[in-house]
N, C-alpha and C. Protein backbone atom coordinates (compact mmCIF):
# COMPACT_ATOMS: atom_id res chain seq x y z
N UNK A 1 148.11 63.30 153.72
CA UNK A 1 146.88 64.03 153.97
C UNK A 1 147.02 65.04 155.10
N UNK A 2 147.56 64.79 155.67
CA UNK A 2 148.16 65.49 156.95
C UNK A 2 148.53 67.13 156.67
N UNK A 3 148.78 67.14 155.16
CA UNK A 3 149.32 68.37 154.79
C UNK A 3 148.31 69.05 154.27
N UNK A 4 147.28 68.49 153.78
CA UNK A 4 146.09 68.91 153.19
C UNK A 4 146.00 70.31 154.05
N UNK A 5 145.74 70.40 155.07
CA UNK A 5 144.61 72.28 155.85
C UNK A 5 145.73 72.74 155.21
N UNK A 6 147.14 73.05 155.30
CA UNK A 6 148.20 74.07 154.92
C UNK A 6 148.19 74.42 153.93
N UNK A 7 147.98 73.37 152.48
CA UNK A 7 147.97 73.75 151.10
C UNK A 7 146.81 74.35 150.98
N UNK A 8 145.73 73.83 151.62
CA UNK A 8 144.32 74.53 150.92
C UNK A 8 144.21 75.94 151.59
N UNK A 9 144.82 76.40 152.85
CA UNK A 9 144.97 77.68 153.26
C UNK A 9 146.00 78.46 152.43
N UNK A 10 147.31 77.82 151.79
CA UNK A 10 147.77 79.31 151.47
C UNK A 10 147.08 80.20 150.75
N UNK A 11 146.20 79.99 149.73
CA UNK A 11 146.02 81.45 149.19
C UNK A 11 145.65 82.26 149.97
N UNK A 12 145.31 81.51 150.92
CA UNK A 12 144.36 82.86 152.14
C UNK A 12 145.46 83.04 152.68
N UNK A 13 147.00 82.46 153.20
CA UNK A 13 147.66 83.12 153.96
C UNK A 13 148.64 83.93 153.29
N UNK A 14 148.67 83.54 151.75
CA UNK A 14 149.08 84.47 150.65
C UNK A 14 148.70 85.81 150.73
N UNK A 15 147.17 86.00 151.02
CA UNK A 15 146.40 87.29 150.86
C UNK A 15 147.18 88.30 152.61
N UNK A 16 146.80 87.04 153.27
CA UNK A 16 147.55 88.03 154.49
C UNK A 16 148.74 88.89 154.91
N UNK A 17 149.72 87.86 154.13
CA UNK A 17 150.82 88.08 153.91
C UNK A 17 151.11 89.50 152.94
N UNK A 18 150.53 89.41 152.35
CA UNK A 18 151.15 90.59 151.49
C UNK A 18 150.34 91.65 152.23
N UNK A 19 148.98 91.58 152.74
CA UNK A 19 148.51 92.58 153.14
C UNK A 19 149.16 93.46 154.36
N UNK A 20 150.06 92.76 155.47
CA UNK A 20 150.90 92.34 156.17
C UNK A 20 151.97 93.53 155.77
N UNK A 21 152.39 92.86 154.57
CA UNK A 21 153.54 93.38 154.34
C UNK A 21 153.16 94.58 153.66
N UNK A 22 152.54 95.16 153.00
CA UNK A 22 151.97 96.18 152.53
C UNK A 22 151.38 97.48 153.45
N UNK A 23 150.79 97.19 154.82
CA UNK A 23 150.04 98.60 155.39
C UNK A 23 150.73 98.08 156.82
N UNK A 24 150.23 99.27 157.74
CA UNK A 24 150.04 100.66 157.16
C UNK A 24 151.07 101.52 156.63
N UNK A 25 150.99 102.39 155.64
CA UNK A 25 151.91 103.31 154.87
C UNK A 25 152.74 104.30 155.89
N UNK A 26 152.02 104.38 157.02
CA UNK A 26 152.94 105.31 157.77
C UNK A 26 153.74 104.85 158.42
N UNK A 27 154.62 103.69 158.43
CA UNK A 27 155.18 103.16 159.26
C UNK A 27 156.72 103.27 158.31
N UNK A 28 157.52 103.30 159.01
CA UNK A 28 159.07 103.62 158.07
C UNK A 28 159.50 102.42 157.57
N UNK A 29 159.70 102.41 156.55
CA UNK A 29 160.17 100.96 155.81
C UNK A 29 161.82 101.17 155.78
N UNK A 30 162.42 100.40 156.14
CA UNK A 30 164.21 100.27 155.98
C UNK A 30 164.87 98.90 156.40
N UNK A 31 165.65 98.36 156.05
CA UNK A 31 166.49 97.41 156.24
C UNK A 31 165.38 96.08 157.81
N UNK A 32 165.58 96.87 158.73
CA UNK A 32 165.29 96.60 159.78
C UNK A 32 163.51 96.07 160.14
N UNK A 33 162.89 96.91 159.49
CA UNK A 33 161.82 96.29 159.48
C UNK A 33 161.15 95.12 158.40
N UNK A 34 161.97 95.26 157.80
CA UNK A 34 161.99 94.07 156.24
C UNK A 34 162.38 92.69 157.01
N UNK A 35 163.51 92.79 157.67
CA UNK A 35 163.62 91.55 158.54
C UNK A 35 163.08 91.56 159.70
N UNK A 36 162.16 92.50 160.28
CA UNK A 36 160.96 91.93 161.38
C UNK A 36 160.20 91.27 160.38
N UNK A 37 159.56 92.08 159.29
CA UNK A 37 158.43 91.40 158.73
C UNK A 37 158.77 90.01 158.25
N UNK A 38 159.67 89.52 158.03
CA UNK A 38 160.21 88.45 157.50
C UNK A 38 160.43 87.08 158.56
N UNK A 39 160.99 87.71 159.48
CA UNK A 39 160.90 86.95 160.49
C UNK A 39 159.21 86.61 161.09
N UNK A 40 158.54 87.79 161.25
CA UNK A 40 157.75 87.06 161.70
C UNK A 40 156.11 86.45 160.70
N UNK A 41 156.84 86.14 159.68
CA UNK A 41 155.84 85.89 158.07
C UNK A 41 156.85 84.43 158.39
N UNK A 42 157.68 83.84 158.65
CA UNK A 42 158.48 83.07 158.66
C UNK A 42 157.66 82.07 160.36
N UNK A 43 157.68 82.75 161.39
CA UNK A 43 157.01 82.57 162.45
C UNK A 43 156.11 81.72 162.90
N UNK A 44 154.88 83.06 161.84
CA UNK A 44 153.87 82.50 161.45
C UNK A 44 153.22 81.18 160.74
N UNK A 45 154.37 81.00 159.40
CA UNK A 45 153.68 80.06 159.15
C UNK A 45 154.34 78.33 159.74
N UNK A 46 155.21 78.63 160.23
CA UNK A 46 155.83 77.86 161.30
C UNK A 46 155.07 77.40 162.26
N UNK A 47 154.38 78.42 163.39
CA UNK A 47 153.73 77.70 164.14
C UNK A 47 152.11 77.45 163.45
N UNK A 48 151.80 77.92 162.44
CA UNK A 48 150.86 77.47 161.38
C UNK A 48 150.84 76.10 161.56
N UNK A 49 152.02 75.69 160.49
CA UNK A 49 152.37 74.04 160.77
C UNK A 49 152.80 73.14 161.85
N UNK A 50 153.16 73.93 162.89
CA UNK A 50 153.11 72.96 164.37
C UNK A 50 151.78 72.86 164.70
N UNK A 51 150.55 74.21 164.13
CA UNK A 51 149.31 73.75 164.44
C UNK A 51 148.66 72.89 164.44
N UNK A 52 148.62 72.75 162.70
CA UNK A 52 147.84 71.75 162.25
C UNK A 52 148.95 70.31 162.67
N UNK A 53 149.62 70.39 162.63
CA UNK A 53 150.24 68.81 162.92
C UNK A 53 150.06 68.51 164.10
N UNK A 54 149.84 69.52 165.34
CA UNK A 54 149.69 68.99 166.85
C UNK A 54 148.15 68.92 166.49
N UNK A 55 147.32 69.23 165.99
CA UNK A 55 145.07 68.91 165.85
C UNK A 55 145.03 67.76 165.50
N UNK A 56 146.15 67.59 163.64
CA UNK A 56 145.96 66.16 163.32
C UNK A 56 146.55 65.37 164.14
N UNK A 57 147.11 65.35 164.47
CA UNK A 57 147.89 64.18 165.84
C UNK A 57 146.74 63.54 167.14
N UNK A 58 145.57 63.86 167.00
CA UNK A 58 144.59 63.50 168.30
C UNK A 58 144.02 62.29 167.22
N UNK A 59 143.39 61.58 168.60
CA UNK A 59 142.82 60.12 167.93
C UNK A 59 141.74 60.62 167.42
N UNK A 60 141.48 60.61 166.33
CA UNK A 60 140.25 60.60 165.63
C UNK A 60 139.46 59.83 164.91
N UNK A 61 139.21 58.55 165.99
CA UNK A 61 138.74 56.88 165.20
C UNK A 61 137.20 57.48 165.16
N UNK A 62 136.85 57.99 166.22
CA UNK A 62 135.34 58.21 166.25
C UNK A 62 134.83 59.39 165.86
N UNK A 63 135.59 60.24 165.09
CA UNK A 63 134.89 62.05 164.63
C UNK A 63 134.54 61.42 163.35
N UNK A 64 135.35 60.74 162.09
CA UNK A 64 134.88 60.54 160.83
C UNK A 64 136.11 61.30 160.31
N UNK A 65 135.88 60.54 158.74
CA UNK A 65 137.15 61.24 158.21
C UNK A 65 137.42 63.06 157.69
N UNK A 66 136.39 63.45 158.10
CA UNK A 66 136.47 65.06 157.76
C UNK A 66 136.67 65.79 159.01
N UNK A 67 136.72 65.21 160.41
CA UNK A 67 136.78 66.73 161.33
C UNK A 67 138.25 66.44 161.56
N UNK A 68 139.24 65.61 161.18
CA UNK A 68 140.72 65.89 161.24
C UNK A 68 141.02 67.11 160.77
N UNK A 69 140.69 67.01 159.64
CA UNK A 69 140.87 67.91 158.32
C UNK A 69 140.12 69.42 158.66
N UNK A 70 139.41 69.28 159.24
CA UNK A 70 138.56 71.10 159.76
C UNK A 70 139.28 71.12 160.81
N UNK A 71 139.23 70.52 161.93
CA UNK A 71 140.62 71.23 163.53
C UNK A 71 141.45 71.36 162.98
N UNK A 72 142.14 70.49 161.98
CA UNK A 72 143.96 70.99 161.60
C UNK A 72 143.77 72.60 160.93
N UNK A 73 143.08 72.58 160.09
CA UNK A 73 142.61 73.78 159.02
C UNK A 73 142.00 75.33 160.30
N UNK A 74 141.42 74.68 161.19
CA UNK A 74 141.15 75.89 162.06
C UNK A 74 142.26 76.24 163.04
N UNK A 75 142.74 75.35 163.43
CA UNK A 75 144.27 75.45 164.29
C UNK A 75 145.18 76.15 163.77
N UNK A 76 145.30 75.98 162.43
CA UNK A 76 146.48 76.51 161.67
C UNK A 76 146.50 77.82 161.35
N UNK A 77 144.90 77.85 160.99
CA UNK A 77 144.56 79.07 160.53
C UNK A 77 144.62 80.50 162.07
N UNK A 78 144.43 79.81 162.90
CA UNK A 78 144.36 80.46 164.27
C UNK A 78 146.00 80.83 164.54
N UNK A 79 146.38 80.27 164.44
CA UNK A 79 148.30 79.77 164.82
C UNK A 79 148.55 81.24 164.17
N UNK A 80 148.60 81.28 162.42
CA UNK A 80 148.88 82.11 161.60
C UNK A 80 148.18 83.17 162.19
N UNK A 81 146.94 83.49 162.13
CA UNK A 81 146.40 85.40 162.84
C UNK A 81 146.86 85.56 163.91
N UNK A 82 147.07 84.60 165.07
CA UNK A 82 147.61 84.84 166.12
C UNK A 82 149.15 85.75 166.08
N UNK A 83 150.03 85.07 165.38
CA UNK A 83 151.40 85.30 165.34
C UNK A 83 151.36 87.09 164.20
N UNK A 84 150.69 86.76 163.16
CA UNK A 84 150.64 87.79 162.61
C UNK A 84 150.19 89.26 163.32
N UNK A 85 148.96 88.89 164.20
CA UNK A 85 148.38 90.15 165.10
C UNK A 85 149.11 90.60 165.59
N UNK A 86 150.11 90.06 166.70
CA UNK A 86 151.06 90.06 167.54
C UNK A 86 152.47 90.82 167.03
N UNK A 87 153.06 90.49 165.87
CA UNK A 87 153.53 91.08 165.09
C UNK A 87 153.32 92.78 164.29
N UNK A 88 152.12 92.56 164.26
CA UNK A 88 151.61 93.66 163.85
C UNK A 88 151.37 94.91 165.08
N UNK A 89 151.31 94.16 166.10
CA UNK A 89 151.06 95.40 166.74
C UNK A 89 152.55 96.09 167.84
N UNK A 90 153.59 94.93 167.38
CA UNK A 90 154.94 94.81 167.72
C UNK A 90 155.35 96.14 166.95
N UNK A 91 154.84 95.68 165.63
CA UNK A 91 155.69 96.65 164.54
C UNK A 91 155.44 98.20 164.70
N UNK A 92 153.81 98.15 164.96
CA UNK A 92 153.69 99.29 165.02
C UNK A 92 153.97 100.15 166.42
N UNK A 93 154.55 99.14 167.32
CA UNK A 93 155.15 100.19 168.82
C UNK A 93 156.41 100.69 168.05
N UNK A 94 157.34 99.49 167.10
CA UNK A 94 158.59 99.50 167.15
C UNK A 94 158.71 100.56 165.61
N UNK A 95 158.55 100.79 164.81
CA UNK A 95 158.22 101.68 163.31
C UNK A 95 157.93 102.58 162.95
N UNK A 96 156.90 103.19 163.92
CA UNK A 96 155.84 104.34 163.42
C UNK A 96 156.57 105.24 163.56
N UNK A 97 155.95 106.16 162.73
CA UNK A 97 156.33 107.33 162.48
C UNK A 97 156.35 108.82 163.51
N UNK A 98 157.06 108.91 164.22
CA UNK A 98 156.45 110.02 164.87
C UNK A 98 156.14 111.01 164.18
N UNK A 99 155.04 111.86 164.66
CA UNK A 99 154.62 112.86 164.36
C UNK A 99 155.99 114.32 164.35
N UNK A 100 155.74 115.07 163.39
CA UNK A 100 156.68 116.09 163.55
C UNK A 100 156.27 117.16 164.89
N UNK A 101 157.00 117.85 165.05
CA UNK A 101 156.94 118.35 166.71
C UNK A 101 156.25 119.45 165.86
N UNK A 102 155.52 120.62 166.77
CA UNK A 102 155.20 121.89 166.57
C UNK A 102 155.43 123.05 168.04
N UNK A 103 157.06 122.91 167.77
CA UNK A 103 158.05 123.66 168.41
C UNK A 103 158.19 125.08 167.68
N UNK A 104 158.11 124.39 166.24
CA UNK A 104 157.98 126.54 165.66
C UNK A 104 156.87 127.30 165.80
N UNK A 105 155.61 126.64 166.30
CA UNK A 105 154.52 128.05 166.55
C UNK A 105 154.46 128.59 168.05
């Protein structure tokens, strides 16, 4: 059960992921940024799952059997935007496109 928040989140971290990997268009796609994005889609859902396994890990004799299952699921889910944001705004110091100069007018 423990695994339960992770399975019931991927489609949502499915959706991120590709969205992730998809924008923005101006950023140079080559070798190099395929394995940032990879690495840190890899990262992500890594400390995803250290999330939820360090939430479910607290004594929870007295919450009831459903708020394990919502902290692991919000932890995880936090873990994942966290790492992804971070990433994202990595990529775009390290990718973007410079602008072309306007040295000929």
């Amino acid at each position: 059960m423990a695994n339960l928040a992770l399975i019931l989140f991927a489609p949502w971290f499915a959706i991120l992921t590709w969205c992730y990997w998809k924008f923005p268009k101006s950023h140079v796609v080559n070798a190099s940024r395929r394995r940032f994005d990879i690495v840190a889609i890899l990262i992500a859902l890594v400390a995803s799952g250290l999330a939820m396994r360090w939430a479910y890990s607290f004594d929870w004799k007295d919450a009831g059997p459903l708020w394990p299952q919502v902290v692991a699921t919000l932890s995880a889910y936090k873990a994942f935007l966290i790492v992804m944001i971070v990433a994202f705004w990595i990529r775009g110091k390290r990718f973007s496109q410079k602008p072309p100069s306007a040295a000929g007018n």
